[in-house]
Structures are given as structure tokens and as C-alpha cells.
N, C-alpha and C. Protein backbone atom coordinates (compact mmCIF):
# COMPACT_ATOMS: atom_id res chain seq x y z
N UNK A 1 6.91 17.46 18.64
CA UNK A 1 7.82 17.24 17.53
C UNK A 1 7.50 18.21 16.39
N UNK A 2 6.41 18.83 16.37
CA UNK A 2 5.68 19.72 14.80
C UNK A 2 6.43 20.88 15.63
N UNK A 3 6.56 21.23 16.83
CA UNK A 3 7.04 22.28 16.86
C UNK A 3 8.17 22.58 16.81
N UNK A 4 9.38 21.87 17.09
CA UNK A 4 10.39 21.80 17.01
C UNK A 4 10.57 22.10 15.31
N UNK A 5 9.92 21.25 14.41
CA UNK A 5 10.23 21.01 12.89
C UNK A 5 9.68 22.61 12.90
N UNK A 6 8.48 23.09 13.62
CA UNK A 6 8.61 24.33 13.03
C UNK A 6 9.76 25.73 13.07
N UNK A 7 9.78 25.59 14.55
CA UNK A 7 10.57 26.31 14.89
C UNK A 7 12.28 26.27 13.80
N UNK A 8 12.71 25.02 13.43
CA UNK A 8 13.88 24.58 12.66
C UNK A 8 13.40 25.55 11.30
N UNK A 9 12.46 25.48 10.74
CA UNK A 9 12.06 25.51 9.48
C UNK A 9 12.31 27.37 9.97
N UNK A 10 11.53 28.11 10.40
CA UNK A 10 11.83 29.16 10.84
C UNK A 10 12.72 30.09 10.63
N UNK A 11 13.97 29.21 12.11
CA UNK A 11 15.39 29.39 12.11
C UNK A 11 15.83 29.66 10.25
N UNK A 12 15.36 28.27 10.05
CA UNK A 12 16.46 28.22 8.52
C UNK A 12 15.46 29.45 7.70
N UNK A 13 14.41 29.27 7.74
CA UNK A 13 14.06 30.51 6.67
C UNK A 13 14.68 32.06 7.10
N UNK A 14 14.92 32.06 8.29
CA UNK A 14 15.14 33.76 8.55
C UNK A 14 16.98 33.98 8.09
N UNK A 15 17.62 32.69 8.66
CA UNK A 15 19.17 32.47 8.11
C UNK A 15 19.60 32.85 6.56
N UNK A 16 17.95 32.00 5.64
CA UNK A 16 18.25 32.38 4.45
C UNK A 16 17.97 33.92 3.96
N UNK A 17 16.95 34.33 4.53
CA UNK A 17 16.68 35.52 4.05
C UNK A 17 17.75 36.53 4.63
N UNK A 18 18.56 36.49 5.78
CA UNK A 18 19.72 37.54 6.30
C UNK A 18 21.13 37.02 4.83
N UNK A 19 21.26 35.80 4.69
CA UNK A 19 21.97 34.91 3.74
C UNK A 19 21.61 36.00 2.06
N UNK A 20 20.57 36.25 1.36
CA UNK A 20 19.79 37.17 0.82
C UNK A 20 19.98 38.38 0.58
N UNK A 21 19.61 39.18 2.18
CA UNK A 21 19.82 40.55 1.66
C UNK A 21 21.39 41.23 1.99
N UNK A 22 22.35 39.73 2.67
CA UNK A 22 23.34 40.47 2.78
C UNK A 22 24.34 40.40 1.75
N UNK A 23 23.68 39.46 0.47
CA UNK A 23 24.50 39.13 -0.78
C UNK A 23 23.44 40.17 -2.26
N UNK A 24 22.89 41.05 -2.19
CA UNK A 24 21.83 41.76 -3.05
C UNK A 24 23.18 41.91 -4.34
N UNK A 25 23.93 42.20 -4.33
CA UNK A 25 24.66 42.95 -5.54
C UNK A 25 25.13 42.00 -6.34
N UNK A 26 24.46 42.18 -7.76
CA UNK A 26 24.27 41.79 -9.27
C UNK A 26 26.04 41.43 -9.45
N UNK A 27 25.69 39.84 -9.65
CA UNK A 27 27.44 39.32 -10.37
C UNK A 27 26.85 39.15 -11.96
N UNK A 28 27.70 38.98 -12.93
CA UNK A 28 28.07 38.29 -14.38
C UNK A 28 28.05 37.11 -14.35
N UNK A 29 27.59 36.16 -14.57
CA UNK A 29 27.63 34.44 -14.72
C UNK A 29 28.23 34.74 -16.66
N UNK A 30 29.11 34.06 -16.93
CA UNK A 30 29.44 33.45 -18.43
C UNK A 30 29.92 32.55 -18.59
N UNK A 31 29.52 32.24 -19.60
CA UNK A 31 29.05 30.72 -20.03
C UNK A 31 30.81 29.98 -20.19
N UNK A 32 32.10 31.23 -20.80
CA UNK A 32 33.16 30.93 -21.03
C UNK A 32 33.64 31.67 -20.23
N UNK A 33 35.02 31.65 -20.32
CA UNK A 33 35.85 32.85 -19.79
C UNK A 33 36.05 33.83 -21.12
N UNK A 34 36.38 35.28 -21.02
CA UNK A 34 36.15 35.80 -21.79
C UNK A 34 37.11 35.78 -23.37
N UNK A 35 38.67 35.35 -22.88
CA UNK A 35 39.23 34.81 -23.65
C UNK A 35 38.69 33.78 -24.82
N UNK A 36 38.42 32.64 -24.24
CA UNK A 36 37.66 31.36 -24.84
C UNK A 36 36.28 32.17 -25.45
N UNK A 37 35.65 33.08 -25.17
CA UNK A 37 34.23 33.02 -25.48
C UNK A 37 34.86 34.04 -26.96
N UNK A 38 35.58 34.79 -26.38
CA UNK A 38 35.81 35.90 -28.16
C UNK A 38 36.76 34.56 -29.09
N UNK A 39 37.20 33.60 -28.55
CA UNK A 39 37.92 32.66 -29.49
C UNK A 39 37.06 31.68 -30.38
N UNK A 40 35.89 31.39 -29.46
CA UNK A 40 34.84 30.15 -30.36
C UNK A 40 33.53 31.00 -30.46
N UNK A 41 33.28 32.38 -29.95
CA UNK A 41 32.01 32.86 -30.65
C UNK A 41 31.13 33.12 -29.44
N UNK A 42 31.12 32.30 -28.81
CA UNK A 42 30.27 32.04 -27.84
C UNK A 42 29.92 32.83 -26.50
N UNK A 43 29.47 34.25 -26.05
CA UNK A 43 29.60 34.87 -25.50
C UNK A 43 28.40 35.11 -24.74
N UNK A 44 27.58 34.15 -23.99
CA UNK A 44 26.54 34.03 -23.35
C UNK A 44 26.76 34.75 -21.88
N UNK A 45 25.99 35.31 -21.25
CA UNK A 45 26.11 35.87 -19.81
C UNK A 45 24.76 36.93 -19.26
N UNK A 46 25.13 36.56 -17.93
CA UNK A 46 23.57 36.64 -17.60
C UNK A 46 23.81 37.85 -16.11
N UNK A 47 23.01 38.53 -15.72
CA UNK A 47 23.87 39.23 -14.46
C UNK A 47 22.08 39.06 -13.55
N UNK A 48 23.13 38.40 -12.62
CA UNK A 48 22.21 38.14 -11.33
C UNK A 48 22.56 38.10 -9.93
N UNK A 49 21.55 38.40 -8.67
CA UNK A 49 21.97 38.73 -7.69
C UNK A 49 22.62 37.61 -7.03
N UNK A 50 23.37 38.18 -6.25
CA UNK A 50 24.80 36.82 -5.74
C UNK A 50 23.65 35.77 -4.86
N UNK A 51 22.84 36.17 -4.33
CA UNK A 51 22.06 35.08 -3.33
C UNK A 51 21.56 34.12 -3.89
N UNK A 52 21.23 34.59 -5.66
CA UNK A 52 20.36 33.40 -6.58
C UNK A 52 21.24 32.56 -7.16
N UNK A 53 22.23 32.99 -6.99
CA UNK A 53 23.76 31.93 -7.60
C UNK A 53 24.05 31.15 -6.53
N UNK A 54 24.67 31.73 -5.44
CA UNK A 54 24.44 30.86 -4.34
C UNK A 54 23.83 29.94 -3.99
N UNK A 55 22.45 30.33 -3.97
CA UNK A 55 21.08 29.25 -3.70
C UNK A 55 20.64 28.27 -4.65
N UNK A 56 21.17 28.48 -6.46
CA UNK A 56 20.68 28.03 -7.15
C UNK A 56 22.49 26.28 -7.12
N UNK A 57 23.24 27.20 -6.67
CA UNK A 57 24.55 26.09 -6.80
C UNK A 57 24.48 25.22 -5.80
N UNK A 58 23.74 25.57 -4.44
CA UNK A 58 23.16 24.68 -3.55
C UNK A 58 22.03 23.79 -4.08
N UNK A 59 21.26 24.28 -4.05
CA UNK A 59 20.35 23.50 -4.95
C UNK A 59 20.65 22.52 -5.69
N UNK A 60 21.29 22.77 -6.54
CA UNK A 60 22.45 22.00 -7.62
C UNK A 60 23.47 20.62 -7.10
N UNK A 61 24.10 21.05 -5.87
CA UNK A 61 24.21 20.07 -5.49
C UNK A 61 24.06 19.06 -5.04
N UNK A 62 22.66 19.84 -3.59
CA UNK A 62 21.31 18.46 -3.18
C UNK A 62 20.93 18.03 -4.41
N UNK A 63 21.01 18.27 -5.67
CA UNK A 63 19.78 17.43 -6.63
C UNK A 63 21.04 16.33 -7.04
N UNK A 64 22.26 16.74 -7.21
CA UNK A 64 23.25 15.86 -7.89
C UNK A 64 23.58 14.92 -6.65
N UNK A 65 23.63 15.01 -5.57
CA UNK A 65 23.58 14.46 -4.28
C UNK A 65 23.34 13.12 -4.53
N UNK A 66 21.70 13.74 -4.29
CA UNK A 66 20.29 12.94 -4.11
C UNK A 66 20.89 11.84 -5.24
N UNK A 67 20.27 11.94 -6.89
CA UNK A 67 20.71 11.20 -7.94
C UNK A 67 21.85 10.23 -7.74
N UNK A 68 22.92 10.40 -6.95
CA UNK A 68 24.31 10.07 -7.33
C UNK A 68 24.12 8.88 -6.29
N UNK A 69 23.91 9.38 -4.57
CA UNK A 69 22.95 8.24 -4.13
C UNK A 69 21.83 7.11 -4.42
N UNK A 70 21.08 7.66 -4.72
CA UNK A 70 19.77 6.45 -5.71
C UNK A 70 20.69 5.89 -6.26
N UNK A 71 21.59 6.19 -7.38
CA UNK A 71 22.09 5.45 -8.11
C UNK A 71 23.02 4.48 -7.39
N UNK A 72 23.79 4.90 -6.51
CA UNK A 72 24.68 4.00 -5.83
C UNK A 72 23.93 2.92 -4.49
N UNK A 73 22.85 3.27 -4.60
CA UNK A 73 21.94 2.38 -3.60
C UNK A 73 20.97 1.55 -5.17
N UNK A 74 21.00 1.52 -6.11
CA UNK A 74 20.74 0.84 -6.81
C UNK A 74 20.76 -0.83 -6.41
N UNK A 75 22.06 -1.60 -6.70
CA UNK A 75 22.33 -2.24 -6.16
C UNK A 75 21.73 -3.44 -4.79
N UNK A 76 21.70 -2.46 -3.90
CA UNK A 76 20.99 -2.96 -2.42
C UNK A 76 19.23 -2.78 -2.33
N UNK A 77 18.65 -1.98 -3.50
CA UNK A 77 17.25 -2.41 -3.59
C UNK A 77 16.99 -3.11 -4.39
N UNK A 78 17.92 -3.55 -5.42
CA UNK A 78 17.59 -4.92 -6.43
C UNK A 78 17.98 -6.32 -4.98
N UNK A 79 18.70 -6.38 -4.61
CA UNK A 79 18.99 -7.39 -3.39
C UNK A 79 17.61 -7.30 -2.40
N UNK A 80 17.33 -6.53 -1.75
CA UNK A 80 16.37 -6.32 -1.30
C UNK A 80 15.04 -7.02 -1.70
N UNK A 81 14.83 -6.33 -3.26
CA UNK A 81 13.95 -6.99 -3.99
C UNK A 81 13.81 -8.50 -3.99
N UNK A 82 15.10 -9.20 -4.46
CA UNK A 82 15.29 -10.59 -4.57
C UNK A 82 15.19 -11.24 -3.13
N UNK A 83 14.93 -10.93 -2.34
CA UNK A 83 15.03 -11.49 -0.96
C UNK A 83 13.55 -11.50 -0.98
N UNK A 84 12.76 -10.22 -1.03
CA UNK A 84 11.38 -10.44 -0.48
C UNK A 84 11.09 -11.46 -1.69
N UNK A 85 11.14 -11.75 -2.82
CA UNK A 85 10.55 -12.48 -3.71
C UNK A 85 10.86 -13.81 -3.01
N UNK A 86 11.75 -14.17 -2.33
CA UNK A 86 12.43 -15.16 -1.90
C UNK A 86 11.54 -15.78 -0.82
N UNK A 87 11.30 -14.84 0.22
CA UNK A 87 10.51 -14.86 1.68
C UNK A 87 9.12 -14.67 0.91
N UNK A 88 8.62 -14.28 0.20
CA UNK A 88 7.19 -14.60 -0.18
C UNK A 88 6.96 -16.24 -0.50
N UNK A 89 8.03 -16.52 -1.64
CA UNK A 89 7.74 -18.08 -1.89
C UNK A 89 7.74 -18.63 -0.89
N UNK A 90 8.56 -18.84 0.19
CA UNK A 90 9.39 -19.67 1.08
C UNK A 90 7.39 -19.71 1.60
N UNK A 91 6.97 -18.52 2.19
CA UNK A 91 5.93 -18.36 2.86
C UNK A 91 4.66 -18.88 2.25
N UNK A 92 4.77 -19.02 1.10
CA UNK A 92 3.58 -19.84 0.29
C UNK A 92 3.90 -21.45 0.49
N UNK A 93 5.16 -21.84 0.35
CA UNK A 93 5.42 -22.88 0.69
C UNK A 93 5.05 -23.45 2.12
N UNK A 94 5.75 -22.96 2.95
CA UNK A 94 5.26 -22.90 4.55
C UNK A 94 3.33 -22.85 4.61
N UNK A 95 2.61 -22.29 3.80
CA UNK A 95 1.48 -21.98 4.09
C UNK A 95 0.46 -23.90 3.13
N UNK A 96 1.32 -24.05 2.51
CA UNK A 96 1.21 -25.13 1.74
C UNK A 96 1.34 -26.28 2.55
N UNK A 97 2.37 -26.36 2.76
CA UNK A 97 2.43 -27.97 3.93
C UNK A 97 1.90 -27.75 4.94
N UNK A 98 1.25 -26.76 5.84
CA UNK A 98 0.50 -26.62 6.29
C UNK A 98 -0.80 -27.31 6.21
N UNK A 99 -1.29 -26.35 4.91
CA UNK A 99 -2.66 -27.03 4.65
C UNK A 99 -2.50 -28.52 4.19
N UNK A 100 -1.76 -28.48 3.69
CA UNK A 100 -1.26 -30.60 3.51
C UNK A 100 -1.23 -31.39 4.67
N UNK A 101 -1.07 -30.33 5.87
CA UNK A 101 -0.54 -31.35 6.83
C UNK A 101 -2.10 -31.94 7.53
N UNK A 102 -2.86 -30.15 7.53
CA UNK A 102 -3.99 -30.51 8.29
C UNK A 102 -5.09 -31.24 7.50
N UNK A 103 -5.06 -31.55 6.23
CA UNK A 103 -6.02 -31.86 5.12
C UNK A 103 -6.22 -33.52 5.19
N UNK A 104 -5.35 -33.99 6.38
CA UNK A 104 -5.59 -35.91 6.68
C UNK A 104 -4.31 -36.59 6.56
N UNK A 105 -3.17 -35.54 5.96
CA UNK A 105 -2.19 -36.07 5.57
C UNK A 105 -1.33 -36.88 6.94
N UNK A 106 -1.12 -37.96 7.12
CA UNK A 106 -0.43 -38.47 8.54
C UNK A 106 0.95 -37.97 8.81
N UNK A 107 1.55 -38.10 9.84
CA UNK A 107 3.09 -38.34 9.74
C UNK A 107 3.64 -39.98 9.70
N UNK A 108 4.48 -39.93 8.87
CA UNK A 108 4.71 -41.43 8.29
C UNK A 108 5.31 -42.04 10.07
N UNK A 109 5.59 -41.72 10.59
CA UNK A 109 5.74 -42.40 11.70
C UNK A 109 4.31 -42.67 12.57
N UNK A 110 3.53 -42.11 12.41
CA UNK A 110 1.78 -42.36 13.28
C UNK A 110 1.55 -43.20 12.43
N UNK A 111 2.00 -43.38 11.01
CA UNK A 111 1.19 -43.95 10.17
C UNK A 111 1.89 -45.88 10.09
N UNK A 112 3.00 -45.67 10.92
CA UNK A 112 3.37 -47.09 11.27
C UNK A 112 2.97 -47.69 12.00
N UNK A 113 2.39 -46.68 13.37
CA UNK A 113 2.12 -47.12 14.43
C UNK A 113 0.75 -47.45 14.38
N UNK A 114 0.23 -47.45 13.09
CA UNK A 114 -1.55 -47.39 13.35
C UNK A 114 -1.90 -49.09 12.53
């Protein structure tokens, strides 16, 4: 199984790096469009290679993914939660009449018959 995960890991690293050098040429990222940016001032922009935009908007989305999940599984680990709190008592209880039972306590029916 480690080899397989390696071999995968591999694959995907050599995909990314062909992914890489076949995107090398420098884009403009700005912050506005250029209209809007000479209208409110704001004329931020950055020039970087297309693979780090790419990789960085992927990125971007596994992280918003991830978050957006947790949050929507919120829910089913508070339930979760309340259940084991539930099955712990139940099990202290169960562990309780137990020891009550074996501690001399009779069953009221032996205890007619005696």
C-alpha cells in the first residue's frame, strides 16, 4: 500500500511540474478592472507566472472546500457528541446495578420464596 501512495504521489508531482513549465509566462493579477481601479484610486497589481495563479486558486479552493464542509458537518458532530454522553451514562448506570445486584441485593421474587 506505501507503494502504491508512492508511486500516486510521484505521478501527481511530475503532472504538476509538466502543469509548471508548460504555463512559465508572467500574467497581471489586479486587484480592479482597470476602468474601476482609475475611478476609485485603487490600482494594485502584481505580475506572476500563470502556474502560481493556477496552483495558488486551487489551493484556494481545497481550503474553502475543506472549511465549508467542517462547517456543514458541524451539526452531526454536536449529535454525535450528545449520543456518546448518552451511552457513557447509560453505561455507568448498567455498571451500577450491576454492582447492586452482586453486593447481596436479592431479586424480589427469591426474596418471596425464601
Amino acid at each position: 500500500m506505501r507503494y502504491i501512495r508512492y508511486a500516486f504521489l510521484g505521478a501527481l508531482a511530475v503532472v504538476l511540474i509538466a502543469v509548471a513549465l508548460a504555463n512559465r509566462a508572467p500574467v497581471t493579477l489586479q486587484l480592479l478592472p482597470t476602468d474601476m481601479a482609475a475611478l476609485t484610486g485603487l490600482s494594485w497589481s502584481i505580475e506572476l507566472p500563470l502556474f502560481l495563479v493556477i496552483f495558488a486558486a486551487i489551493l484556494a479552493g481545497l481550503l474553502i472546500g475543506f472549511v465549508w464542509e467542517w462547517l456543514r458537518e458541524h451539526k452531526h458532530r454536536a449529535q454525535v457528541a450528545r449520543k456518546e454522553g448518552e451511552v457513557r451514562q447509560l453505561k455507568r448506570e448498567v455498571k451500577k446495578l450491576k454492582t447492586s445486584e452482586k453486593a447481596g441485593e436479592k431479586d424480589d421474587v427469591l426474596a418471596l420464596l425464601d
